[in-house]
C-alpha atoms as a PDB file:
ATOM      1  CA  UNK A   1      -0.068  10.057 -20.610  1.00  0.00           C
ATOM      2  CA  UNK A   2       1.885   6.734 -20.724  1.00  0.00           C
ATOM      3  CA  UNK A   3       0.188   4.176 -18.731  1.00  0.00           C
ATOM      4  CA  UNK A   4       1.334  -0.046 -18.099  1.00  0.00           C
ATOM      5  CA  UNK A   5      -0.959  -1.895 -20.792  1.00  0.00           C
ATOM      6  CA  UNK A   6      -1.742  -5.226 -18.742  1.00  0.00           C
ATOM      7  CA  UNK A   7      -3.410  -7.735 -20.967  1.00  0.00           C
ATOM      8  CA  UNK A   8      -5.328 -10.905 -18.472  1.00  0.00           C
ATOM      9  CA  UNK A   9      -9.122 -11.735 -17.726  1.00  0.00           C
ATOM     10  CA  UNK A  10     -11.536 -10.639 -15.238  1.00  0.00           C
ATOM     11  CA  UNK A  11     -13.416 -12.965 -13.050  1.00  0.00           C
ATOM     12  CA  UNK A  12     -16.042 -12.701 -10.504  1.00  0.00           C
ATOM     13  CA  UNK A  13     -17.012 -16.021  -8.817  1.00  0.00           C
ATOM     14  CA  UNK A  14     -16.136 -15.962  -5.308  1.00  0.00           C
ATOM     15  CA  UNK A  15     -16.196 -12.087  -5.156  1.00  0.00           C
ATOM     16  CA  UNK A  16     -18.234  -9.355  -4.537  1.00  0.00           C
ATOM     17  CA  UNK A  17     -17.780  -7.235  -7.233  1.00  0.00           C
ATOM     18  CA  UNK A  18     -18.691  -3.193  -7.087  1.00  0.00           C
ATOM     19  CA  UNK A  19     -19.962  -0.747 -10.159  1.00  0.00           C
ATOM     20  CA  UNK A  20     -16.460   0.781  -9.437  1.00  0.00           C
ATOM     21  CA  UNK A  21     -13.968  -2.748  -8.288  1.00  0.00           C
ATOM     22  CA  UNK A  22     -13.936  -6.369  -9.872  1.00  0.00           C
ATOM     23  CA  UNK A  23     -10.356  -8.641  -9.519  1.00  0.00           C
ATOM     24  CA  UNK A  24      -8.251  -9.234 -12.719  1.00  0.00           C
ATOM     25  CA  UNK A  25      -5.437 -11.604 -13.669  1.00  0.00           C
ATOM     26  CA  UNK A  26      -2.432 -10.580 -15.894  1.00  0.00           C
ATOM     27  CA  UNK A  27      -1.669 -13.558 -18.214  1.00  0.00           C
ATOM     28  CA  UNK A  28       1.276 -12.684 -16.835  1.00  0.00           C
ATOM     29  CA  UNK A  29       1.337 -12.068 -13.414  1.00  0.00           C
ATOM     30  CA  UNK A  30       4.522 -11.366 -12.623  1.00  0.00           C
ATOM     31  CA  UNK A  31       3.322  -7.631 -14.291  1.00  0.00           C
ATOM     32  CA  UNK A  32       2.108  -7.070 -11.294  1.00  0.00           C
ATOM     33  CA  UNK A  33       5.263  -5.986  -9.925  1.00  0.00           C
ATOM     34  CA  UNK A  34       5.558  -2.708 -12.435  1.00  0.00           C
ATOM     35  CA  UNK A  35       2.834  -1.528 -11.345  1.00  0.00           C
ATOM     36  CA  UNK A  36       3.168   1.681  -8.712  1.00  0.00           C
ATOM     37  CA  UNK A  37       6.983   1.273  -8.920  1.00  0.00           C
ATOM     38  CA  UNK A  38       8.906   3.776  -6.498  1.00  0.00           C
ATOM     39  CA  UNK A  39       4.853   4.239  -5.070  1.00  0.00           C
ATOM     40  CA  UNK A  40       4.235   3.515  -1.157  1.00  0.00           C
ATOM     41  CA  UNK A  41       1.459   0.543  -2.047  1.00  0.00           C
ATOM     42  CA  UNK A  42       1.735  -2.517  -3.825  1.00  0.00           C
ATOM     43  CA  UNK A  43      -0.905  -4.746  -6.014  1.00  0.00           C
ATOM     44  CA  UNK A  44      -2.170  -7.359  -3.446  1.00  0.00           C
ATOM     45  CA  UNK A  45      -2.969 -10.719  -5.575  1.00  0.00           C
ATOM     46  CA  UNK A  46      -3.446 -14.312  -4.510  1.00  0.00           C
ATOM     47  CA  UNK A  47      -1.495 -17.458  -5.276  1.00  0.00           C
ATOM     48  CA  UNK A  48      -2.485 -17.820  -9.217  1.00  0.00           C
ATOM     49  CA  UNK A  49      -2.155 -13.674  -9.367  1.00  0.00           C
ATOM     50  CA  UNK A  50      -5.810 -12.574  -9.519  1.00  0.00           C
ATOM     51  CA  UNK A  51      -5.849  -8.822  -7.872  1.00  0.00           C
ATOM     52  CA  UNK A  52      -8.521  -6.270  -7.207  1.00  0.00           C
ATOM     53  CA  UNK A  53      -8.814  -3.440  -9.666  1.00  0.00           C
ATOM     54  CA  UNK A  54     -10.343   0.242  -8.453  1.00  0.00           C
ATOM     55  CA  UNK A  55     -11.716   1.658 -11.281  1.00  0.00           C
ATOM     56  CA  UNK A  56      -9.803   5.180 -11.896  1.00  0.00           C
ATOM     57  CA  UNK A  57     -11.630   8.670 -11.577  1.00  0.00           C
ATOM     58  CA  UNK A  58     -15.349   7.122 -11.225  1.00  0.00           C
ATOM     59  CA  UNK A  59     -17.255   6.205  -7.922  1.00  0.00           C
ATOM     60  CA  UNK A  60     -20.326   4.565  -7.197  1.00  0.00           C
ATOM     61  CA  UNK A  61     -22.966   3.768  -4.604  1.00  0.00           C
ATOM     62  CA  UNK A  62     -21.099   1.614  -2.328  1.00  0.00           C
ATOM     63  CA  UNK A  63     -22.770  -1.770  -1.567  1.00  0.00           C
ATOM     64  CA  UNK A  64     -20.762  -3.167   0.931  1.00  0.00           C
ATOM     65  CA  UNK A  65     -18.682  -0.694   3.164  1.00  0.00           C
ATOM     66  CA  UNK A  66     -17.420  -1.281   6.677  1.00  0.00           C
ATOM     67  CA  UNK A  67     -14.203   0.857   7.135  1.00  0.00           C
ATOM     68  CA  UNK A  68     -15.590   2.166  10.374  1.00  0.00           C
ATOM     69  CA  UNK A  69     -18.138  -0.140  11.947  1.00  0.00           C
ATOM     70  CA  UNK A  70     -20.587  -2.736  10.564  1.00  0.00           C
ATOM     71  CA  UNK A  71     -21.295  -2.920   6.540  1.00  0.00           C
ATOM     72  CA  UNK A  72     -23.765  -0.512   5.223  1.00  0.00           C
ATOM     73  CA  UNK A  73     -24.343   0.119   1.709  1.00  0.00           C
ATOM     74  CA  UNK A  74     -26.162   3.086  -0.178  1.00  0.00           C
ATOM     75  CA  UNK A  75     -29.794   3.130  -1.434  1.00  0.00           C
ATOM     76  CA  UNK A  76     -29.405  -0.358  -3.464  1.00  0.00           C
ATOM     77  CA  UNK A  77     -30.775   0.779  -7.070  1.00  0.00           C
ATOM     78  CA  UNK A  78     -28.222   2.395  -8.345  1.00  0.00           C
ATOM     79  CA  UNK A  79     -25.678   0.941  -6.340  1.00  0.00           C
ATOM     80  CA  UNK A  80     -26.560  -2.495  -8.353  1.00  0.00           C
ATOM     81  CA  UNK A  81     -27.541  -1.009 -11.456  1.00  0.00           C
ATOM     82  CA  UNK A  82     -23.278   0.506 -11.766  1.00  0.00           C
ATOM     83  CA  UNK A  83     -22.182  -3.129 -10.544  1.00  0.00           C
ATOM     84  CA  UNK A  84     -24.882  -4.896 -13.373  1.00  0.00           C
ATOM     85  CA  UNK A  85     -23.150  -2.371 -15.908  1.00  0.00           C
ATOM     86  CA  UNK A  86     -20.097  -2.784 -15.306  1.00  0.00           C
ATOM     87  CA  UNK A  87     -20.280  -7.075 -15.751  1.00  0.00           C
ATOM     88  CA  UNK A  88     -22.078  -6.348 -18.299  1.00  0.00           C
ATOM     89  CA  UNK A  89     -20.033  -4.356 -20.530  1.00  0.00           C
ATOM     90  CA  UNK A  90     -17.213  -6.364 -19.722  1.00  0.00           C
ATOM     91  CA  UNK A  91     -19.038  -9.395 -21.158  1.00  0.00           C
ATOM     92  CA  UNK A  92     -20.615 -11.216 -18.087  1.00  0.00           C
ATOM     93  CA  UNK A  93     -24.381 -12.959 -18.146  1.00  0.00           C
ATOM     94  CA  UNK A  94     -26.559 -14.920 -16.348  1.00  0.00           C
ATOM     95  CA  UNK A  95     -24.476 -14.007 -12.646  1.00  0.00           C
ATOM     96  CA  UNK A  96     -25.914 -15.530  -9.794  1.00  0.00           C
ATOM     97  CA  UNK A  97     -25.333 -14.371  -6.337  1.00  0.00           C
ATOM     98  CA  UNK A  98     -25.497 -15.513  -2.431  1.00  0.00           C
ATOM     99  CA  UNK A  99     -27.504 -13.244  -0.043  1.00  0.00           C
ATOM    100  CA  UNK A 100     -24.630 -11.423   0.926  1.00  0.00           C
ATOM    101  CA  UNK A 101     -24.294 -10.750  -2.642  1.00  0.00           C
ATOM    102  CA  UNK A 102     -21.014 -13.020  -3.342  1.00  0.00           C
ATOM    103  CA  UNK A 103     -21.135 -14.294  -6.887  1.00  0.00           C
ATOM    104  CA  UNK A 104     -21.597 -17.712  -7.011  1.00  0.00           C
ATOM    105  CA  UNK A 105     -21.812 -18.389 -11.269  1.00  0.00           C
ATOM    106  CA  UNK A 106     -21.633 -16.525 -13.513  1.00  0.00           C
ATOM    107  CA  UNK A 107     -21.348 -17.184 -17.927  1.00  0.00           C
ATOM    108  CA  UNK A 108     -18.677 -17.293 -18.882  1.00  0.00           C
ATOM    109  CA  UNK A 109     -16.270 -17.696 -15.886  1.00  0.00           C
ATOM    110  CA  UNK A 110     -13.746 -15.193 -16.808  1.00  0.00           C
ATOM    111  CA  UNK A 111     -14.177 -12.660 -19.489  1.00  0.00           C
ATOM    112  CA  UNK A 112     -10.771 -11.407 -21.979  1.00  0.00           C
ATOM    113  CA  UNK A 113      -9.456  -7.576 -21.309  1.00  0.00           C
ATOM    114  CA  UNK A 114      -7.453  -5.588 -20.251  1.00  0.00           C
ATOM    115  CA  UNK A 115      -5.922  -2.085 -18.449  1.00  0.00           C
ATOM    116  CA  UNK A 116      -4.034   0.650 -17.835  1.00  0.00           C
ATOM    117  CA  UNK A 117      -2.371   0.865 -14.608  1.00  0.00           C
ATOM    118  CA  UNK A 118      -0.538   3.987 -12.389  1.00  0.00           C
ATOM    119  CA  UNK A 119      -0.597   2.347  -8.983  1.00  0.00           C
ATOM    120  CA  UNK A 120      -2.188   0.762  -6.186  1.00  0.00           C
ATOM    121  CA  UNK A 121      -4.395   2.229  -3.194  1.00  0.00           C
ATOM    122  CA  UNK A 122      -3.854   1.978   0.831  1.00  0.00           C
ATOM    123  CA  UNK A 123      -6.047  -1.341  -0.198  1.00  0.00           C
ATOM    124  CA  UNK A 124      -3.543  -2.932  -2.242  1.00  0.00           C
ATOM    125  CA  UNK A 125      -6.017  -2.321  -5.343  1.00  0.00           C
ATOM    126  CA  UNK A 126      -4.770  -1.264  -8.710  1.00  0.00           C
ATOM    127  CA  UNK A 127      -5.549   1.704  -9.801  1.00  0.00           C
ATOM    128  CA  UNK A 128      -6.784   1.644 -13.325  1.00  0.00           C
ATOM    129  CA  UNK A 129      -8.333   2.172 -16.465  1.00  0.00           C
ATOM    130  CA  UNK A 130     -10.430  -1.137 -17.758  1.00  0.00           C
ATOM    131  CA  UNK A 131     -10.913  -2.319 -21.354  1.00  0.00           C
ATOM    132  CA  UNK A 132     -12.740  -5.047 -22.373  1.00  0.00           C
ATOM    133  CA  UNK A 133     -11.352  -7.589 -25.530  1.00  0.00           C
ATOM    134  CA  UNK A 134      -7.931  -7.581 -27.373  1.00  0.00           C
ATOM    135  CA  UNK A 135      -5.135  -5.055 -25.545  1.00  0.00           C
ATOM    136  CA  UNK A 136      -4.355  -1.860 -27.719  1.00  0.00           C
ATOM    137  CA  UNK A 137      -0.502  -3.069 -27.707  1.00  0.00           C
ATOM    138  CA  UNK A 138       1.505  -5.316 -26.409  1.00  0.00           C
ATOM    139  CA  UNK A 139       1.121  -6.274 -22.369  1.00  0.00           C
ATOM    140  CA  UNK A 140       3.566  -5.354 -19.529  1.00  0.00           C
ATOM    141  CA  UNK A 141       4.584  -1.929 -21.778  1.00  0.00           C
ATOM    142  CA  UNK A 142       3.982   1.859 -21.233  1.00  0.00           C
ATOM    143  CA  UNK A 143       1.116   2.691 -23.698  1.00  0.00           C
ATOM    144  CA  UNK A 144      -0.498   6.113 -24.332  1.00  0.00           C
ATOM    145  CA  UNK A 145      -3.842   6.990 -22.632  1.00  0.00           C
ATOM    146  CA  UNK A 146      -5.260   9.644 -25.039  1.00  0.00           C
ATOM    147  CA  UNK A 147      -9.138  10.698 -25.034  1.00  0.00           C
ATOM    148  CA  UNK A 148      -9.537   8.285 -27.736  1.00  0.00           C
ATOM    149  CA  UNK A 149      -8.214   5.120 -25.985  1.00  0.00           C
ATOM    150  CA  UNK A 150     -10.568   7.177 -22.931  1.00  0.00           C
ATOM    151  CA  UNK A 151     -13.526   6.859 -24.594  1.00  0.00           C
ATOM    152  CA  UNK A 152     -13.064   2.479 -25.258  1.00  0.00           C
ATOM    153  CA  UNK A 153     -12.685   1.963 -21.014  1.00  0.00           C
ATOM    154  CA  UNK A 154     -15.853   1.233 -18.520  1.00  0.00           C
ATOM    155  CA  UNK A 155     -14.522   3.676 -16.712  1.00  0.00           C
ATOM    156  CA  UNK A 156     -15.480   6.345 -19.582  1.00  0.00           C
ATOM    157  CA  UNK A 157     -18.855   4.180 -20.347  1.00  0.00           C
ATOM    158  CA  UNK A 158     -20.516   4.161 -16.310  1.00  0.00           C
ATOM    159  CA  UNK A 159     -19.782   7.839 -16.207  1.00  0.00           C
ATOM    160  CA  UNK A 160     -21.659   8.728 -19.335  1.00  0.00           C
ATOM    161  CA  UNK A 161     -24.154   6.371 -18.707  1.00  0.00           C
ATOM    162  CA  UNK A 162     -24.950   8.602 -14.985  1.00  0.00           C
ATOM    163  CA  UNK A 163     -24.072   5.337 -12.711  1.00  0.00           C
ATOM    164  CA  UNK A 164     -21.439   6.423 -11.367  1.00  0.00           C
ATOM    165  CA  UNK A 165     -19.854  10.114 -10.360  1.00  0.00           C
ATOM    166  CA  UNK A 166     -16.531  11.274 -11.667  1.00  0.00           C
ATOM    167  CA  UNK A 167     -13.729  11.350  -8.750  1.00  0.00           C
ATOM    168  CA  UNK A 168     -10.832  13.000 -10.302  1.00  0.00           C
ATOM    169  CA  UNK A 169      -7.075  12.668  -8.718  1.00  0.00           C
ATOM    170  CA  UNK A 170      -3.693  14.672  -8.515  1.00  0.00           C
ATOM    171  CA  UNK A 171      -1.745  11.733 -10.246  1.00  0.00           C
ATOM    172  CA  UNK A 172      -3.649  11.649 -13.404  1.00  0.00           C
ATOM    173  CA  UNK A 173      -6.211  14.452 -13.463  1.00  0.00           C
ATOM    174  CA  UNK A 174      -4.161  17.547 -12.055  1.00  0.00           C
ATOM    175  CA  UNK A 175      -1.413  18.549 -14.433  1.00  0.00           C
ATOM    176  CA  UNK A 176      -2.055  20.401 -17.323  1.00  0.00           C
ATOM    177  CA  UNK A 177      -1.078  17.435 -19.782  1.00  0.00           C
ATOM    178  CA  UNK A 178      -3.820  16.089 -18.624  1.00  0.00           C
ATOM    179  CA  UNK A 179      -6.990  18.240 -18.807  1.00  0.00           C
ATOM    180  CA  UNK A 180      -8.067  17.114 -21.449  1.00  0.00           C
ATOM    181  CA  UNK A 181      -8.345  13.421 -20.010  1.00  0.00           C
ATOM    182  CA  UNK A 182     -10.502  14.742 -17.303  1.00  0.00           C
ATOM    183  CA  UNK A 183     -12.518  17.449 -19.310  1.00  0.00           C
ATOM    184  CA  UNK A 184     -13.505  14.466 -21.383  1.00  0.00           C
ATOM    185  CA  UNK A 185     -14.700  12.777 -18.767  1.00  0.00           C
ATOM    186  CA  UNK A 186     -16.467  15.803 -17.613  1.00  0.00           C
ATOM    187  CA  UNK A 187     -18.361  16.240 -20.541  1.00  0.00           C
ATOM    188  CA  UNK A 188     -19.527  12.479 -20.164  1.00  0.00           C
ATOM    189  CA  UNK A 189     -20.927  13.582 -16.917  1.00  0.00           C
ATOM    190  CA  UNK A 190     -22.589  16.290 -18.380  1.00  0.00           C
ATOM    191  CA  UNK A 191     -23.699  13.968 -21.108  1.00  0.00           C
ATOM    192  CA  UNK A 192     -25.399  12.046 -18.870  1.00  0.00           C
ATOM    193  CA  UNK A 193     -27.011  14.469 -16.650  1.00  0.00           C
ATOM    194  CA  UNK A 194     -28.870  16.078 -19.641  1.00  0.00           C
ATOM    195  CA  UNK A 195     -29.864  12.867 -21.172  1.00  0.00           C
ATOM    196  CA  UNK A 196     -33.339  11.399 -21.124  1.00  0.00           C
ATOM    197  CA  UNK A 197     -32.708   9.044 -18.867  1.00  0.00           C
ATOM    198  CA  UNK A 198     -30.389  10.336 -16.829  1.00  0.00           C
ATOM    199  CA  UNK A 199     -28.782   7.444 -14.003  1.00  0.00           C
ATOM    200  CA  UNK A 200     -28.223   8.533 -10.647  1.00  0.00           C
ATOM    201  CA  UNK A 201     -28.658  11.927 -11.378  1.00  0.00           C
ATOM    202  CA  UNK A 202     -32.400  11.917 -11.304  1.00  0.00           C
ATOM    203  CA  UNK A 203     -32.266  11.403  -7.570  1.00  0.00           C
ATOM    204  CA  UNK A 204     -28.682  12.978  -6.531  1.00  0.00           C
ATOM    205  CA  UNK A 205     -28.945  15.217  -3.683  1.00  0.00           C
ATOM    206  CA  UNK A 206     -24.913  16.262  -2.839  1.00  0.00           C
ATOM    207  CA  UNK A 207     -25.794  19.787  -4.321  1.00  0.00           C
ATOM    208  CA  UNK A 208     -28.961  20.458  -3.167  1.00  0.00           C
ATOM    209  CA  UNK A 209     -28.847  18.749   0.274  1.00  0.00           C
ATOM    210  CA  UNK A 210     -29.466  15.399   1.828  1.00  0.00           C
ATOM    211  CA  UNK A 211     -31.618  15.445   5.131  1.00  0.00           C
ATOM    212  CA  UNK A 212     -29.667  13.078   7.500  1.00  0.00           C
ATOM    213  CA  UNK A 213     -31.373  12.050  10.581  1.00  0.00           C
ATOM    214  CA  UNK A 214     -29.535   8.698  11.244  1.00  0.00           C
ATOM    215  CA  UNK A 215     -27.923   6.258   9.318  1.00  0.00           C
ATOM    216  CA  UNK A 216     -31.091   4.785   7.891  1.00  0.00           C
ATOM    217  CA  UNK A 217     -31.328   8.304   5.815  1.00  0.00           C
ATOM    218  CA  UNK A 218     -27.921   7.521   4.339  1.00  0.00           C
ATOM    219  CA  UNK A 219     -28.471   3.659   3.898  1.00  0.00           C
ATOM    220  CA  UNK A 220     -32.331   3.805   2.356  1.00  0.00           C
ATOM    221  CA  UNK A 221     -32.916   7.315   0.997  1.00  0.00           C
ATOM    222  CA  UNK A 222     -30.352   9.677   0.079  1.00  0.00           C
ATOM    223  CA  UNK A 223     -27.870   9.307  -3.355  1.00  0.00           C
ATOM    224  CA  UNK A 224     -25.063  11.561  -2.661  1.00  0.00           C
ATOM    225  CA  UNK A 225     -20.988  11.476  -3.690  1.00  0.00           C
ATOM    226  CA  UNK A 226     -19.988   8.218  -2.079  1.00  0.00           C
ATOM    227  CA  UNK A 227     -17.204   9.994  -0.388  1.00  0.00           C
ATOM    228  CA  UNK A 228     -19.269  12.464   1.188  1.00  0.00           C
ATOM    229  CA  UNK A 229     -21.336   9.162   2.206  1.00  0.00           C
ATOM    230  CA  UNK A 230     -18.208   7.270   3.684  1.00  0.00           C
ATOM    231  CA  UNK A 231     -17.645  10.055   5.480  1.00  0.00           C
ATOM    232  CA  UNK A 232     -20.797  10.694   6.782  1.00  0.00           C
ATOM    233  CA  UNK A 233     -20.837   6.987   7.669  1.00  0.00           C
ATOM    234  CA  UNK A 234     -17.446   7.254   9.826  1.00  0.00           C
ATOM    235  CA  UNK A 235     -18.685  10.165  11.755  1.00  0.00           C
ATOM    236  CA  UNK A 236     -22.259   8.617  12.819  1.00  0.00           C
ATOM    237  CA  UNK A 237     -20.066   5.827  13.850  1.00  0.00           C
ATOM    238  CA  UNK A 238     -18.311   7.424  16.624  1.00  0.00           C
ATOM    239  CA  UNK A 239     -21.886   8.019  17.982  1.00  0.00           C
ATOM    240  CA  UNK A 240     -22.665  11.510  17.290  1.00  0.00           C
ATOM    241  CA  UNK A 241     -25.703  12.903  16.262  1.00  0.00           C
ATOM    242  CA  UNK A 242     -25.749  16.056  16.052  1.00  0.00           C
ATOM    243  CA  UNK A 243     -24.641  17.098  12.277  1.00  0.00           C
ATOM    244  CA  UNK A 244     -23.292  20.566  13.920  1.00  0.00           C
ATOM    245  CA  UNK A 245     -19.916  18.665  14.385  1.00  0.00           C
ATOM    246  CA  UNK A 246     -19.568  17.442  10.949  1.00  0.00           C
ATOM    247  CA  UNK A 247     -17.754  20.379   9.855  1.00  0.00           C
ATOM    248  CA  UNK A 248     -14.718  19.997  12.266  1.00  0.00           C
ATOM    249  CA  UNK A 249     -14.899  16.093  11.878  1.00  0.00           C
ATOM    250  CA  UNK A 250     -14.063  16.414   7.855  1.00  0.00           C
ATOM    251  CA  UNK A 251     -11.145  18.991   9.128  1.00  0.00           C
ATOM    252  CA  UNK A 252      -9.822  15.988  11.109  1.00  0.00           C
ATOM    253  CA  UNK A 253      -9.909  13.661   8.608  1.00  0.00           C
ATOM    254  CA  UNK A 254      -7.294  16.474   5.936  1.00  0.00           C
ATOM    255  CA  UNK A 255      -8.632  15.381   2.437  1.00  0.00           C
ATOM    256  CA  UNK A 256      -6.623  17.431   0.621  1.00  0.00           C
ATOM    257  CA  UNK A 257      -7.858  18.464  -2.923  1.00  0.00           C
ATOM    258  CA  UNK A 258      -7.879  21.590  -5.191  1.00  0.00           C
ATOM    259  CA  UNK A 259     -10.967  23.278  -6.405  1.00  0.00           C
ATOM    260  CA  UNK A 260     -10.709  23.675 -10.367  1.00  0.00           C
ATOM    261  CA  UNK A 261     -12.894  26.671 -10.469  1.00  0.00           C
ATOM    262  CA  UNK A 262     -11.492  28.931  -7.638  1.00  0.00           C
ATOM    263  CA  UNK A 263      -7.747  27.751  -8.221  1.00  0.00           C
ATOM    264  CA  UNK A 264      -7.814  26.884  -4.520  1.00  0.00           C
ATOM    265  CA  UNK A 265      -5.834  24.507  -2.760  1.00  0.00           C
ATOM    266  CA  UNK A 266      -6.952  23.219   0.411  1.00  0.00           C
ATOM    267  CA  UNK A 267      -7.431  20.459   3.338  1.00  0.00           C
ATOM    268  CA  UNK A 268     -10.781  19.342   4.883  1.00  0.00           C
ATOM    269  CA  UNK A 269     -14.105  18.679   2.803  1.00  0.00           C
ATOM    270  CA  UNK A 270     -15.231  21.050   5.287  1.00  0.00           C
ATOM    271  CA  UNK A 271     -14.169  23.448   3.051  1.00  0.00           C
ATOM    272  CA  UNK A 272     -16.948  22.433   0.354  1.00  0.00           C
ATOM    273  CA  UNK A 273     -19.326  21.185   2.859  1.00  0.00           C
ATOM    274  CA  UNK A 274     -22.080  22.857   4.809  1.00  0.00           C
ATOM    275  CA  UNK A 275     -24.753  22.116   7.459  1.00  0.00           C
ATOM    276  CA  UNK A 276     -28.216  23.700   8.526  1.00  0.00           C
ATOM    277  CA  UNK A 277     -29.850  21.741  10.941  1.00  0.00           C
ATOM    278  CA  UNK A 278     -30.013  17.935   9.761  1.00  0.00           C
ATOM    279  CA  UNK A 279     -29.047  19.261   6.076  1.00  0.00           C
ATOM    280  CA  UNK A 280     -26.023  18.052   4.231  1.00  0.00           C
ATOM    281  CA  UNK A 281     -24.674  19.503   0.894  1.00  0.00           C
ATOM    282  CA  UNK A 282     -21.641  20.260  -1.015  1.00  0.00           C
ATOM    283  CA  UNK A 283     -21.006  23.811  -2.200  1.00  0.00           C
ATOM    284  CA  UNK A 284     -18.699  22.343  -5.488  1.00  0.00           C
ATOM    285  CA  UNK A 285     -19.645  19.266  -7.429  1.00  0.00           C
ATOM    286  CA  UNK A 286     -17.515  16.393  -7.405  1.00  0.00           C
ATOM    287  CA  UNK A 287     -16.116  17.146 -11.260  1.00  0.00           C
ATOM    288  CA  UNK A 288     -14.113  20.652  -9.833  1.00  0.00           C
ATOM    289  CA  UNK A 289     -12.120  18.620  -6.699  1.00  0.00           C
ATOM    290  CA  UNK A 290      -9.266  17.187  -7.678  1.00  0.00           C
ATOM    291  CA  UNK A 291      -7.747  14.846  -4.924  1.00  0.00           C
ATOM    292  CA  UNK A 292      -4.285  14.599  -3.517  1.00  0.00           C
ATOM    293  CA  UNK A 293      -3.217  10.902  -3.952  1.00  0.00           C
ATOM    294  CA  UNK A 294      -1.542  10.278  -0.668  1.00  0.00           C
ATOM    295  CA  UNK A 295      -4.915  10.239   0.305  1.00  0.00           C
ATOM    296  CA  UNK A 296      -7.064   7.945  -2.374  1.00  0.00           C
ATOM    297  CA  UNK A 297      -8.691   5.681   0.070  1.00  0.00           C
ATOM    298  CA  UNK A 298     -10.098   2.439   0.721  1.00  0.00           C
ATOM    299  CA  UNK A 299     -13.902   1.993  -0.114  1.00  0.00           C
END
């Protein structure tokens, strides 16, 4: 699949950075405007271009979200251990950080790299693939993403390391071109969640079931699919608390996604969601959903 190569820097004083979002500047800026051409969003960037990049097909524990009502985050381990990863591998030390977990320093102050852009979210974030060091071509072109070029982004290395889940949609991950972008990163999943040490997959619950009594459950216990999370977030937040109307809440909402292994195409996450009593879990896992775009949302 051709993708735009943008060659700039990443930085992350002044920002609160997730395992799956950090901000990036194009050396040339003005690349910004290629990005999601014809698309209903554009890249939102500040005065010297720096913009906010959503890391494509993975997502981790949030640690800061608010769409709904006042910030929670999920159990903090993991979340921090994706965002530690992720300025890690792209060539961050020593980061220090204010209580609310803004980075105040961090060696060195920007780090060379660069990605492979589709489009931006409802957010204004760009949607993309992240590489680290010298571009694999030349900047503000369409470049090829193949599994090999795959395998050299974070977005490849957090899923096989089992810090983040895969979170596959219709733009990149649906058409059969593509499968074998997303079986690839499948099998990293799979990777990870039969290795040794195996991430956030030791303690994942989505499958099995989280017990959900209140939002403390969500915020301090459970590790399930952040979108099931966000979800379960927004619906607490409108004061219920009885988990018997969960079903028809996530019909409300009309996520619209296909399930790989039943061929099925369908809207509501009620569809792969059930409840008994104060017991959440999915019926798929997150690798066989594959999203409808219109819909990739802000987190």
């Amino acid at each position: 699949m051709l993708l735009l190569l943008i060659r700039g820097s990443y930085q992350v004083v002044g920002t609160r950075p997730e395992g799956d979002t950090v901000h990036f500047t194009p050396a040339n800026p003005a690349e910004w405007n290629f990005v999601g051409v014809g698309g209903f969003h554009s890249v939102e960037r500040n005065a010297s271009g720096q913009g906010k990049l959503r890391l494509d097909a993975v997502d981790t524990l949030e640690t800061h979200y608010s769409r709904s009502g006042p910030e929670v985050s999920q159990p903090p381990f993991f979340a921090h251990a994706a965002r530690d990863e992720l300025l890690s591998w792209l060539g961050f030390t020593d980061v220090q950080r204010a209580p609310d977990e803004t980075v105040t320093a961090a060696t060195p102050e920007s780090t060379p790299g660069w990605i492979l852009a589709r489009s931006a979210d409802i957010g204004g974030r760009c949607i993309a693939m992240a590489g680290r060091g010298t571009p694999p071509g030349n900047s503000g072109t369409d470049t090829m993403l193949d599994v090999t070029r795959l395998r050299t982004t974070v977005n490849h290395h957090l899923l096989k390391t089992g810090l983040a889940y895969p979170t596959y949609y219709s733009n990149l991950f649906h058409d059969d071109p593509f499968q074998d972008l997303r079986a690839e990163l499948t099998a990293a999943v799979h990777q990870a969640q039969a290795a040794p040490v195996k991430g956030l997959w030791t303690k994942d619950v989505t499958l099995s079931g989280a017990t959900v009594t209140g939002m403390s459950s969500l915020t301090n216990d459970v590790v399930i699919l952040p979108k099931l999370f966000r979800r379960l977030v927004d619906f607490l937040n409108l004061g219920n608390t009885d988990l018997s109307g969960f079903p028809a809440f996530l019909a409300q909402t009309q996520d619209r996604f296909l399930i790989l292994s039943t061929g099925q195409f369908t809207t509501g996450l009620d569809a792969v969601v059930e409840v008994t009593n104060s017991n959440v879990r999915m019926t798929h896992p997150a690798e066989d959903l594959v999203f409808e775009e219109r819909v990739f949302e802000e987190s």
